[in-house]
C-alpha atoms as a PDB file:
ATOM      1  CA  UNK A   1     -90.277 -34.880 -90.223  1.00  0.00           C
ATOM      2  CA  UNK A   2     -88.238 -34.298 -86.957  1.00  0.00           C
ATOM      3  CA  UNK A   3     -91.178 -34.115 -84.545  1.00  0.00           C
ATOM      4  CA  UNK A   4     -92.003 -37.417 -86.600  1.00  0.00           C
ATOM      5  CA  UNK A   5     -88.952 -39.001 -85.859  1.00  0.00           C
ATOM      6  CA  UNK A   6     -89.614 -37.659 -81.826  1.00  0.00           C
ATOM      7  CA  UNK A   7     -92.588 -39.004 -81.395  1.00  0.00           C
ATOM      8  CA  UNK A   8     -91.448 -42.553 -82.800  1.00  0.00           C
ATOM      9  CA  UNK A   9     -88.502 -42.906 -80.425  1.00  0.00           C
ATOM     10  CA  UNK A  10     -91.199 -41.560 -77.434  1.00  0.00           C
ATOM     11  CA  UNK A  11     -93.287 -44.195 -77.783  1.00  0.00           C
ATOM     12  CA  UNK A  12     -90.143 -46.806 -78.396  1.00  0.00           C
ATOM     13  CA  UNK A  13     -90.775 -47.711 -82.048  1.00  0.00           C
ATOM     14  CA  UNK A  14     -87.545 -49.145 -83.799  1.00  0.00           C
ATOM     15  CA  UNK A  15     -88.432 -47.477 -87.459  1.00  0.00           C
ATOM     16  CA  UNK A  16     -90.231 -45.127 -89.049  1.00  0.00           C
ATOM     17  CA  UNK A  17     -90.995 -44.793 -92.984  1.00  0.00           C
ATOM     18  CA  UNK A  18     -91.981 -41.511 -94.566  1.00  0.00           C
ATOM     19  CA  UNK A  19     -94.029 -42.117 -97.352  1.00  0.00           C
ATOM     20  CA  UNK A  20     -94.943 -39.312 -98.430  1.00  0.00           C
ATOM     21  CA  UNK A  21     -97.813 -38.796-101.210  1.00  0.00           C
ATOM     22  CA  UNK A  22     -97.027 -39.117-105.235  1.00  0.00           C
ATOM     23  CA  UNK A  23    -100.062 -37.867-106.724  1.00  0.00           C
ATOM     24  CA  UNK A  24    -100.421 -36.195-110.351  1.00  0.00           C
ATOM     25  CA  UNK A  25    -102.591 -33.555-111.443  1.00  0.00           C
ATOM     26  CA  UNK A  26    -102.307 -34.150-115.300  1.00  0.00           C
ATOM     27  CA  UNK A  27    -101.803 -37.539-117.108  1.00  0.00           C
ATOM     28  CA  UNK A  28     -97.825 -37.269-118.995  1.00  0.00           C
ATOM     29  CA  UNK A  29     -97.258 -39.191-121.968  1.00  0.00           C
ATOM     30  CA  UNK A  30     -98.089 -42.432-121.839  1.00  0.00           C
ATOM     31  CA  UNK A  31    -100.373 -42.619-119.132  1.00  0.00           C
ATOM     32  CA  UNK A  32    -103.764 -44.316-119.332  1.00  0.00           C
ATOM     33  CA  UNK A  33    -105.503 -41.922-117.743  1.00  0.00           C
ATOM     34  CA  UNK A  34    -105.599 -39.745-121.298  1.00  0.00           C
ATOM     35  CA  UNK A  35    -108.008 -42.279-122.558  1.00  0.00           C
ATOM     36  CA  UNK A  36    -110.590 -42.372-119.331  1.00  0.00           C
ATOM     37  CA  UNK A  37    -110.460 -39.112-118.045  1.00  0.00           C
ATOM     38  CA  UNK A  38    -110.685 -35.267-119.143  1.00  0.00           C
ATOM     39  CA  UNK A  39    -110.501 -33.592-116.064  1.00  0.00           C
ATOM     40  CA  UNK A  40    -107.857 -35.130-113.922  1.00  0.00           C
ATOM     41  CA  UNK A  41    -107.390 -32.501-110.908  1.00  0.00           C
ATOM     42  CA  UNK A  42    -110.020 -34.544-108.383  1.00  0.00           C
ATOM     43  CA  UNK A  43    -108.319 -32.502-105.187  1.00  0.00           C
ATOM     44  CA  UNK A  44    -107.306 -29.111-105.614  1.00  0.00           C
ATOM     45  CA  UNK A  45    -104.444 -29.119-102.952  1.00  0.00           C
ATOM     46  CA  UNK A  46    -102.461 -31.636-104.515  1.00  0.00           C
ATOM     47  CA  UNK A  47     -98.846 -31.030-105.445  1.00  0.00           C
ATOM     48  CA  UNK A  48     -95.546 -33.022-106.898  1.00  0.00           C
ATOM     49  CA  UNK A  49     -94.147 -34.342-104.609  1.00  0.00           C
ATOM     50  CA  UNK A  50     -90.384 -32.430-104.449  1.00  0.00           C
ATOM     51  CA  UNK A  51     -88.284 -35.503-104.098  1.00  0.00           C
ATOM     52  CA  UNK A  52     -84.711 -33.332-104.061  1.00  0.00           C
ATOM     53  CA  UNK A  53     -86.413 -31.754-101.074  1.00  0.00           C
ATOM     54  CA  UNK A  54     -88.224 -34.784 -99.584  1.00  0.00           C
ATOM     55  CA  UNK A  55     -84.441 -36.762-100.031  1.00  0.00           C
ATOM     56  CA  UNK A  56     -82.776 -34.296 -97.676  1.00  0.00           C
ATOM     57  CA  UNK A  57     -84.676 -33.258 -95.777  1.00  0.00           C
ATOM     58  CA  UNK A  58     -84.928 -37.307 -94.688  1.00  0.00           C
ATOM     59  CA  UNK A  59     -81.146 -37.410 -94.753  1.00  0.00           C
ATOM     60  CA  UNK A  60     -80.972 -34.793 -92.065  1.00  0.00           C
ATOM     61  CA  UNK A  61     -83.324 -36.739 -89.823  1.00  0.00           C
ATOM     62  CA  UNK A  62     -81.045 -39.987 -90.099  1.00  0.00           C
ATOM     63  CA  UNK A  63     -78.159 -37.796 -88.925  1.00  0.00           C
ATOM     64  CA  UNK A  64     -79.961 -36.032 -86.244  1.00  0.00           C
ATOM     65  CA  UNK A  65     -81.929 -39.304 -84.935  1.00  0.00           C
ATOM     66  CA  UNK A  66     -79.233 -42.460 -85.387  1.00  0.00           C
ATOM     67  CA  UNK A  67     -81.227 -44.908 -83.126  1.00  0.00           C
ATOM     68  CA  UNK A  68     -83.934 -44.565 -84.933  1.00  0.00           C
ATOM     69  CA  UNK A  69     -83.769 -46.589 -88.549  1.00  0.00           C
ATOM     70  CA  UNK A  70     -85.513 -44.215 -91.178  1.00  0.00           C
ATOM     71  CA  UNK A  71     -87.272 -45.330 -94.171  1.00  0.00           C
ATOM     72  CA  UNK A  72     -87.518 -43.674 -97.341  1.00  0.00           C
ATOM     73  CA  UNK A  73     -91.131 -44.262 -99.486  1.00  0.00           C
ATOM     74  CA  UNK A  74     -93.622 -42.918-101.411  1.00  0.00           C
ATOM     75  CA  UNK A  75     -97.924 -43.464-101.712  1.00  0.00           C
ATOM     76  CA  UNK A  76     -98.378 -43.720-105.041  1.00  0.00           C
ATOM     77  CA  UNK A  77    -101.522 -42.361-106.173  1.00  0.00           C
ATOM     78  CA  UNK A  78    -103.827 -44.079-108.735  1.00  0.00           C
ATOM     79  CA  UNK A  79    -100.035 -45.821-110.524  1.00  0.00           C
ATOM     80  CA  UNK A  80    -102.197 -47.804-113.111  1.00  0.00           C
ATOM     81  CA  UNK A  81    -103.531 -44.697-114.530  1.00  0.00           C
ATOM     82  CA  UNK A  82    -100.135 -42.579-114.002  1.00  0.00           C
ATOM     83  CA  UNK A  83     -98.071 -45.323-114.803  1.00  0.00           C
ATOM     84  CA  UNK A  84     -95.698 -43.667-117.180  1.00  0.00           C
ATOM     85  CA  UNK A  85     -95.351 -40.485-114.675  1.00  0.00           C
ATOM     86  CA  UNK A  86     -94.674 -42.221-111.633  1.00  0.00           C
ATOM     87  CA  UNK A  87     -92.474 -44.762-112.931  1.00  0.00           C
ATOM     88  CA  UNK A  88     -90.199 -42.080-114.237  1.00  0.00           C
ATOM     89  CA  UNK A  89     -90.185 -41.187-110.549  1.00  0.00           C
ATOM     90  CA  UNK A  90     -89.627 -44.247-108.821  1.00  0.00           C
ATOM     91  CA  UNK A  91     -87.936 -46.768-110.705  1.00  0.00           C
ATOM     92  CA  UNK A  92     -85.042 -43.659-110.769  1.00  0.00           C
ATOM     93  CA  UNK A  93     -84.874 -43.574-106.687  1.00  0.00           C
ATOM     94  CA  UNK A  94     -83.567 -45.671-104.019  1.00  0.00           C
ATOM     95  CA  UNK A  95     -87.079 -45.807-102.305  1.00  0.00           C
ATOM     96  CA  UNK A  96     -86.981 -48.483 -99.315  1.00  0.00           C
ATOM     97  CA  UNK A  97     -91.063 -48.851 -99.375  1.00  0.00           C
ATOM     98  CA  UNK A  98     -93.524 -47.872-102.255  1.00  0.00           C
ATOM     99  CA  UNK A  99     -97.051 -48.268-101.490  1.00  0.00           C
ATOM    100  CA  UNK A 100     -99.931 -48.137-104.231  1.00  0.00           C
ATOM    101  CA  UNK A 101    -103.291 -46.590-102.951  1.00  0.00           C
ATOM    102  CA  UNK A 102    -106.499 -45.337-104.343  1.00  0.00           C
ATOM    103  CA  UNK A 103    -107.998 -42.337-103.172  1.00  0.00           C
ATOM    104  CA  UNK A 104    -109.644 -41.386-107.123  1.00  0.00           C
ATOM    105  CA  UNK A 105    -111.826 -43.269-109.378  1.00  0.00           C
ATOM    106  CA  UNK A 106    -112.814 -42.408-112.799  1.00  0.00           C
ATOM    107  CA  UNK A 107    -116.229 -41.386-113.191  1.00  0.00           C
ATOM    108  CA  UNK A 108    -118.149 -40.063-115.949  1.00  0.00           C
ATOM    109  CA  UNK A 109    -114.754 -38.382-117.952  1.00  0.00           C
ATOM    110  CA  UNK A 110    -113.583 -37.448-114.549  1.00  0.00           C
ATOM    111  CA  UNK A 111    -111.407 -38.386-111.769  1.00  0.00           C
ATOM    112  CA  UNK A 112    -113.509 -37.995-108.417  1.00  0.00           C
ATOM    113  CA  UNK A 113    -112.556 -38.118-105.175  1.00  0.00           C
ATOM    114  CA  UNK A 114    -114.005 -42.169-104.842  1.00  0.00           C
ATOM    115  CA  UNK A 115    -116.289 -40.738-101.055  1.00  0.00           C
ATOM    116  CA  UNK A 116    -117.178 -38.177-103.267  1.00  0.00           C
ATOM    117  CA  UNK A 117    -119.508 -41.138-105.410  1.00  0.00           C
ATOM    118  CA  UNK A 118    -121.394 -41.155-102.165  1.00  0.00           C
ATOM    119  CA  UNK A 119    -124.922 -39.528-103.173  1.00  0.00           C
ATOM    120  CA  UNK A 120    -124.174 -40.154-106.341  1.00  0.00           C
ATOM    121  CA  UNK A 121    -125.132 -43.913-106.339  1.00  0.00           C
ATOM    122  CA  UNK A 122    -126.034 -46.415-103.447  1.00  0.00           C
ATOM    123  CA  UNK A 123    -123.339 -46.677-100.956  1.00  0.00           C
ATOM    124  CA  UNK A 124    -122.913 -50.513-101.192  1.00  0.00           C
ATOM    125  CA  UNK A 125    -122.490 -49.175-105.353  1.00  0.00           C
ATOM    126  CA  UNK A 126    -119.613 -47.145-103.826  1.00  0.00           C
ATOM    127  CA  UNK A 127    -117.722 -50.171-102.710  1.00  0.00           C
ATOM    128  CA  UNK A 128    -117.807 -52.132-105.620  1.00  0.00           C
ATOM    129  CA  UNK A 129    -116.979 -49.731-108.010  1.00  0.00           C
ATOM    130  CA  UNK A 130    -114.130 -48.923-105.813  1.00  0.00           C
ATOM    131  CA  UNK A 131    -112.989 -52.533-105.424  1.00  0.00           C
ATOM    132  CA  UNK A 132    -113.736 -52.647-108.971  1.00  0.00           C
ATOM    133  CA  UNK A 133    -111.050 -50.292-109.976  1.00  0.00           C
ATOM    134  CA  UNK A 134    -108.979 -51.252-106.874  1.00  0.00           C
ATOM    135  CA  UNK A 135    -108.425 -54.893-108.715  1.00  0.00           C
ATOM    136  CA  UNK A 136    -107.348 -52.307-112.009  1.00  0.00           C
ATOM    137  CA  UNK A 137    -104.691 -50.910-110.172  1.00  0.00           C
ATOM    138  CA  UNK A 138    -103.632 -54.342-109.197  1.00  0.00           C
ATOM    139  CA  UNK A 139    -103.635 -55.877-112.112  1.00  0.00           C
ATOM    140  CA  UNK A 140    -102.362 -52.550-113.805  1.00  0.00           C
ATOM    141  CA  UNK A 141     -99.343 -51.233-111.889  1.00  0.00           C
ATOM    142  CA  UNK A 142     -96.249 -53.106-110.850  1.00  0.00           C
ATOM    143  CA  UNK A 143     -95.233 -49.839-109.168  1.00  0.00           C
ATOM    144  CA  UNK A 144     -95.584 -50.517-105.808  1.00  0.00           C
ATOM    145  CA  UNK A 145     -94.889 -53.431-103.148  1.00  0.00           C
ATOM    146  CA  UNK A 146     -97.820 -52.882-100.210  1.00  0.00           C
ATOM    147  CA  UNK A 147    -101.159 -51.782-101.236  1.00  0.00           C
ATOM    148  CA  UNK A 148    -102.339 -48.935 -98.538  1.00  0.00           C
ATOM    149  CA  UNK A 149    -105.994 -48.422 -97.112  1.00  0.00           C
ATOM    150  CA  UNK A 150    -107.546 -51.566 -98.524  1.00  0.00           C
ATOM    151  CA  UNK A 151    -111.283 -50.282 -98.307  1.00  0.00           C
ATOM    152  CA  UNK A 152    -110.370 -46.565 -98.028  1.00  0.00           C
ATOM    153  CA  UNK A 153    -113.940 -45.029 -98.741  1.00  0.00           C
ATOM    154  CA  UNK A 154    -115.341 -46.653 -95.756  1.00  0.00           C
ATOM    155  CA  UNK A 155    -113.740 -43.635 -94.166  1.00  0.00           C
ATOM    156  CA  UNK A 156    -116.479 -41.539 -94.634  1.00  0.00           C
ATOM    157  CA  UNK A 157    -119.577 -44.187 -94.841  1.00  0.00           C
ATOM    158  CA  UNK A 158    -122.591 -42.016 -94.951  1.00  0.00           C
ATOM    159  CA  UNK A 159    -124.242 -43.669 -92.129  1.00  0.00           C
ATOM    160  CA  UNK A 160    -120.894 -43.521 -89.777  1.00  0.00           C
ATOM    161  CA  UNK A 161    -118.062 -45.844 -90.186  1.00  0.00           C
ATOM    162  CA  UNK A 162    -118.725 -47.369 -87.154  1.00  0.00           C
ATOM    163  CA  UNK A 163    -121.688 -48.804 -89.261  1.00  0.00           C
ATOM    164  CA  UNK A 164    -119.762 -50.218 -92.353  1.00  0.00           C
ATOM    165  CA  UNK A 165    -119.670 -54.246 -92.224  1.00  0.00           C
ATOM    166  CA  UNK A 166    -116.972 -55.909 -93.718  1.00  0.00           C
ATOM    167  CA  UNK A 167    -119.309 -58.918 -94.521  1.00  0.00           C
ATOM    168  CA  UNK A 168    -121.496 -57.382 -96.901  1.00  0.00           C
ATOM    169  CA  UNK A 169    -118.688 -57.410 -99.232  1.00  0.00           C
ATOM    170  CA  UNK A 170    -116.774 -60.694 -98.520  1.00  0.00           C
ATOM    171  CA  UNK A 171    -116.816 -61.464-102.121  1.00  0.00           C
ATOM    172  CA  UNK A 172    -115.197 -57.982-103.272  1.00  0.00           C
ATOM    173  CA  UNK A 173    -112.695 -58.249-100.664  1.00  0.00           C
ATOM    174  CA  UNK A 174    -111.500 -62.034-101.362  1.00  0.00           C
ATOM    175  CA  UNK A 175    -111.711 -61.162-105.064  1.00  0.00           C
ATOM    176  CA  UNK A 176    -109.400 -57.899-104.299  1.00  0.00           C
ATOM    177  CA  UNK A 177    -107.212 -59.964-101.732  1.00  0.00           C
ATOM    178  CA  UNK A 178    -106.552 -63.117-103.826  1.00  0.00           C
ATOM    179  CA  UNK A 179    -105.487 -60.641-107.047  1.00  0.00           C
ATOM    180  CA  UNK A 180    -102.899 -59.167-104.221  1.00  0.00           C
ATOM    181  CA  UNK A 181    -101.333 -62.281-103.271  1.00  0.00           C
ATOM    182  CA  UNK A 182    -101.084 -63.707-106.579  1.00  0.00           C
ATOM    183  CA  UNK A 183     -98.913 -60.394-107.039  1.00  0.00           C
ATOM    184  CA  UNK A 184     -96.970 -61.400-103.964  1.00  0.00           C
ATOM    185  CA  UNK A 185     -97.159 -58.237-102.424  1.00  0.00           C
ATOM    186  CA  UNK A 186     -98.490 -56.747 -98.536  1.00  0.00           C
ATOM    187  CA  UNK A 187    -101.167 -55.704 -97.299  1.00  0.00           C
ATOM    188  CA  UNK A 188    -100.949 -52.911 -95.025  1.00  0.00           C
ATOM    189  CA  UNK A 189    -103.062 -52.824 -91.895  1.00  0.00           C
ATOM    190  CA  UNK A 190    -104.070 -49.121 -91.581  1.00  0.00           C
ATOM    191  CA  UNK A 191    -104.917 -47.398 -88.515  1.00  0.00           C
ATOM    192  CA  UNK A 192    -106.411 -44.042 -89.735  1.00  0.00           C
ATOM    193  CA  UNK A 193    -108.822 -46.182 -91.278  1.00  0.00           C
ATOM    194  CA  UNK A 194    -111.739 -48.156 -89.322  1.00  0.00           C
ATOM    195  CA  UNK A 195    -109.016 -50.820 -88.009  1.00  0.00           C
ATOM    196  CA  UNK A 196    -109.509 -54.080 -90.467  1.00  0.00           C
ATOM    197  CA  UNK A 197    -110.952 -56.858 -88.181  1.00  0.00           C
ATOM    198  CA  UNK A 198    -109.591 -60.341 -87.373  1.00  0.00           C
ATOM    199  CA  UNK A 199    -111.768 -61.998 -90.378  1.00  0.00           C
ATOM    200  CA  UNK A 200    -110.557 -59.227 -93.019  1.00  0.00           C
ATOM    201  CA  UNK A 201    -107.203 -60.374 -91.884  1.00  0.00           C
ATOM    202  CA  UNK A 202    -108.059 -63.782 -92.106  1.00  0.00           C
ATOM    203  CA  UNK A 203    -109.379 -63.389 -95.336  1.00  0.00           C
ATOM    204  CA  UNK A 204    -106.272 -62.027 -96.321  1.00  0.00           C
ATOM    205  CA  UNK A 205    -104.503 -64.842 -95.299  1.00  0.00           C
ATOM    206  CA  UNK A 206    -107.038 -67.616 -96.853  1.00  0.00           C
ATOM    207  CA  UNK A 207    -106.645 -66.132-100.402  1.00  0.00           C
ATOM    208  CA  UNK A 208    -102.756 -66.736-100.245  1.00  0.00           C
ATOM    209  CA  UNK A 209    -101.515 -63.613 -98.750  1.00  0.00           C
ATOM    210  CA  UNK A 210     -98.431 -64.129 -96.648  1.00  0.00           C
ATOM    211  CA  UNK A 211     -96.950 -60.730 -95.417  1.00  0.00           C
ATOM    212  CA  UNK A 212     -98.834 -57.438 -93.532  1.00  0.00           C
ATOM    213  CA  UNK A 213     -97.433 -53.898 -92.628  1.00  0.00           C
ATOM    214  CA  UNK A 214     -98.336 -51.232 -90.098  1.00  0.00           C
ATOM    215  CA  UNK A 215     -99.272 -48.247 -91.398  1.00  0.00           C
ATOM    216  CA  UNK A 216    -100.815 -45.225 -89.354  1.00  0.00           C
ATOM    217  CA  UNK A 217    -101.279 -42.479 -91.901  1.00  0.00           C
ATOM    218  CA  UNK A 218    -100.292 -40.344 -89.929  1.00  0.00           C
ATOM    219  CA  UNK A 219     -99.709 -36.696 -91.061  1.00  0.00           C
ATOM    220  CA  UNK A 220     -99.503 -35.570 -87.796  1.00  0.00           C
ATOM    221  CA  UNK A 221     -96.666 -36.290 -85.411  1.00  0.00           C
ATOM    222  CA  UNK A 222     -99.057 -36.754 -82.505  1.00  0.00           C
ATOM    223  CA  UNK A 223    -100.647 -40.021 -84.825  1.00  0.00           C
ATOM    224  CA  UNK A 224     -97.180 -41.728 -85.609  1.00  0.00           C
ATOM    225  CA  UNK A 225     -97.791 -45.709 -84.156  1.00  0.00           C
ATOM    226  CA  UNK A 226    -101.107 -44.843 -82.966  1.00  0.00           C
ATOM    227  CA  UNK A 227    -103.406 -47.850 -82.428  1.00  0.00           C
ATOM    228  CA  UNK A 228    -100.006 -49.794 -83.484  1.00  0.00           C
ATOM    229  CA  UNK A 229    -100.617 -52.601 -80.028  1.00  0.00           C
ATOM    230  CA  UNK A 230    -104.432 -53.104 -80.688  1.00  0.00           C
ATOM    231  CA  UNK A 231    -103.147 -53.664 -84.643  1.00  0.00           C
ATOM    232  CA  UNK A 232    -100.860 -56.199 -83.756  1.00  0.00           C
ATOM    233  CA  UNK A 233    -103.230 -57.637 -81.913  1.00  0.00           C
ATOM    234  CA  UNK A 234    -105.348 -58.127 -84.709  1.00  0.00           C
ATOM    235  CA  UNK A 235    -102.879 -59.650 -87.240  1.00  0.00           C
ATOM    236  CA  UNK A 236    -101.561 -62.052 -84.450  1.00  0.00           C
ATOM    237  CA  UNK A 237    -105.125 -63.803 -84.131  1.00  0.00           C
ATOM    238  CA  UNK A 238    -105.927 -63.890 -87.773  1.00  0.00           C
ATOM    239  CA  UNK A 239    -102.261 -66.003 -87.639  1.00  0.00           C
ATOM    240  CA  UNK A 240     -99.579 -63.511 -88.512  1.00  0.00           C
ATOM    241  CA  UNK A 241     -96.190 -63.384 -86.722  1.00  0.00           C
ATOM    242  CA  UNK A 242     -93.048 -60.804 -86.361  1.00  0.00           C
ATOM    243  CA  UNK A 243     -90.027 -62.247 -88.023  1.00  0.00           C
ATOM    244  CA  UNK A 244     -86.303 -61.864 -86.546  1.00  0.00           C
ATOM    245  CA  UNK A 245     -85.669 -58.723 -88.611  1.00  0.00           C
ATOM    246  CA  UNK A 246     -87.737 -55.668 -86.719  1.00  0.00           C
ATOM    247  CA  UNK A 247     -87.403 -53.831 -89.794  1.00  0.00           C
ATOM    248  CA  UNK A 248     -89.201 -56.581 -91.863  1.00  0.00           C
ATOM    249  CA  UNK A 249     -92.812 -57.061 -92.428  1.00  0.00           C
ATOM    250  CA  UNK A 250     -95.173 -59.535 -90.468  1.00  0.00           C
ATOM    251  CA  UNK A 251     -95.328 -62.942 -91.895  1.00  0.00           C
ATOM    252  CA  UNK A 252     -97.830 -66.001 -92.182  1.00  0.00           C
END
């Protein structure tokens, strides 16, 4: 976390927010994923998150780095199908940024790593049934306030992700987008990911959304902020705008 925190200040950004990943490997009581899924452990070298540890070991950084403003967060994992395990989690910690993501569908009794679908149906299939479950955890999770990696499969599009087009699935991404905004949440604008373009953005912005965040996934201090200028780029044509607060989120 302190080469993080470094590499933030090196390359002059004003904040940085750890969120670190909340995924489960079991459903708890309550959770919906009992009734969908039998086999729940889609990635073998996931872990619960120790938020004790996490909590000072982010405390230490604020005292060693105090020109840099340090945000506390999680990435909630899958939250409409863990909803009773996470929530015991967040709702009882001062978190400054939860984000909701998807990196696991279910899939015939299991949950599967959603590029791991790939081969297992068309890839266009692939989207949709992610964006299909993607507008479940929307609709299913009040858990979280910026919804991470929009269209995170396209990661690994068999062909290259240099190939993916956004337009093939315009109608799965306004669907997705408009169910967002009517939550009044953010969209973050990743930067591990292929980098959304202008019309995604747009999009975004034509279904009622009216706030974006940066995010660069980084997990490695050398990726903290990277591709942060050609991002803003991006959400500044599409007709986003930084507000007064740094610390705040881009608005319409």
């Amino acid at each position: 976390m302190a080469r993080n925190c470094e590499q933030a200040l090196a390359i002059g950004l004003p904040a940085i927010a750890f969120t670190d990943h909340l995924e489960f490997t079991e459903g708890g009581e309550g959770d919906a994923i009992n009734g969908v899924a039998t086999d729940t452990r889609w990635f073998s070298r996931i872990k619960l998150l120790d938020v004790s540890g996490y909590l000072a070991n982010l405390e230490e950084c604020r005292q060693r780095y105090p020109g840099l403003r340090i945000l506390s967060g999680v990435e909630v994992g899958e939250s409409h199908l863990f909803a009773a395990s996470a929530g015991a989690i967040v709702r009882n910690q001062p978190f400054d940024r939860v984000l909701g993501s998807l990196h696991a569908v279910p899939y015939r009794g299991k949950l599967v790593a959603a590029d791991a679908l790939f081969g297992s149906m068309p890839d266009d299939e692939v989207m949709r049934y992610y964006f299909a479950e993607l507008l479940q955890l929307i609709d299913g999770s009040d858990l979280f306030e910026v919804l991470a990696h929009l269209d995170f499969p396209r990661r690994y599009w068999p062909k290259g992700p240099h190939l993916y087009r956004e337009e093939g699935f315009e109608e799965e991404y306004r669907t997705v987008l408009r169910a967002l905004a009517a939550s009044g949440r953010v969209l973050e604008i990743n930067t591990k990911s292929p980098l959304a373009s202008v019309d995604l953005v747009r999009w975004w912005r034509d279904e009622g959304g009216t706030a974006v965040s940066f995010g660069s996934d980084a997990h490695l201090p050398s990726r903290v902020g990277d591709r942060f200028k050609l991002a803003v780029d991006v959400v500044e044509a599409a007709g986003f705008r930084a507000g007064h607060d740094p610390y705040d989120f881009w608005r319409r």
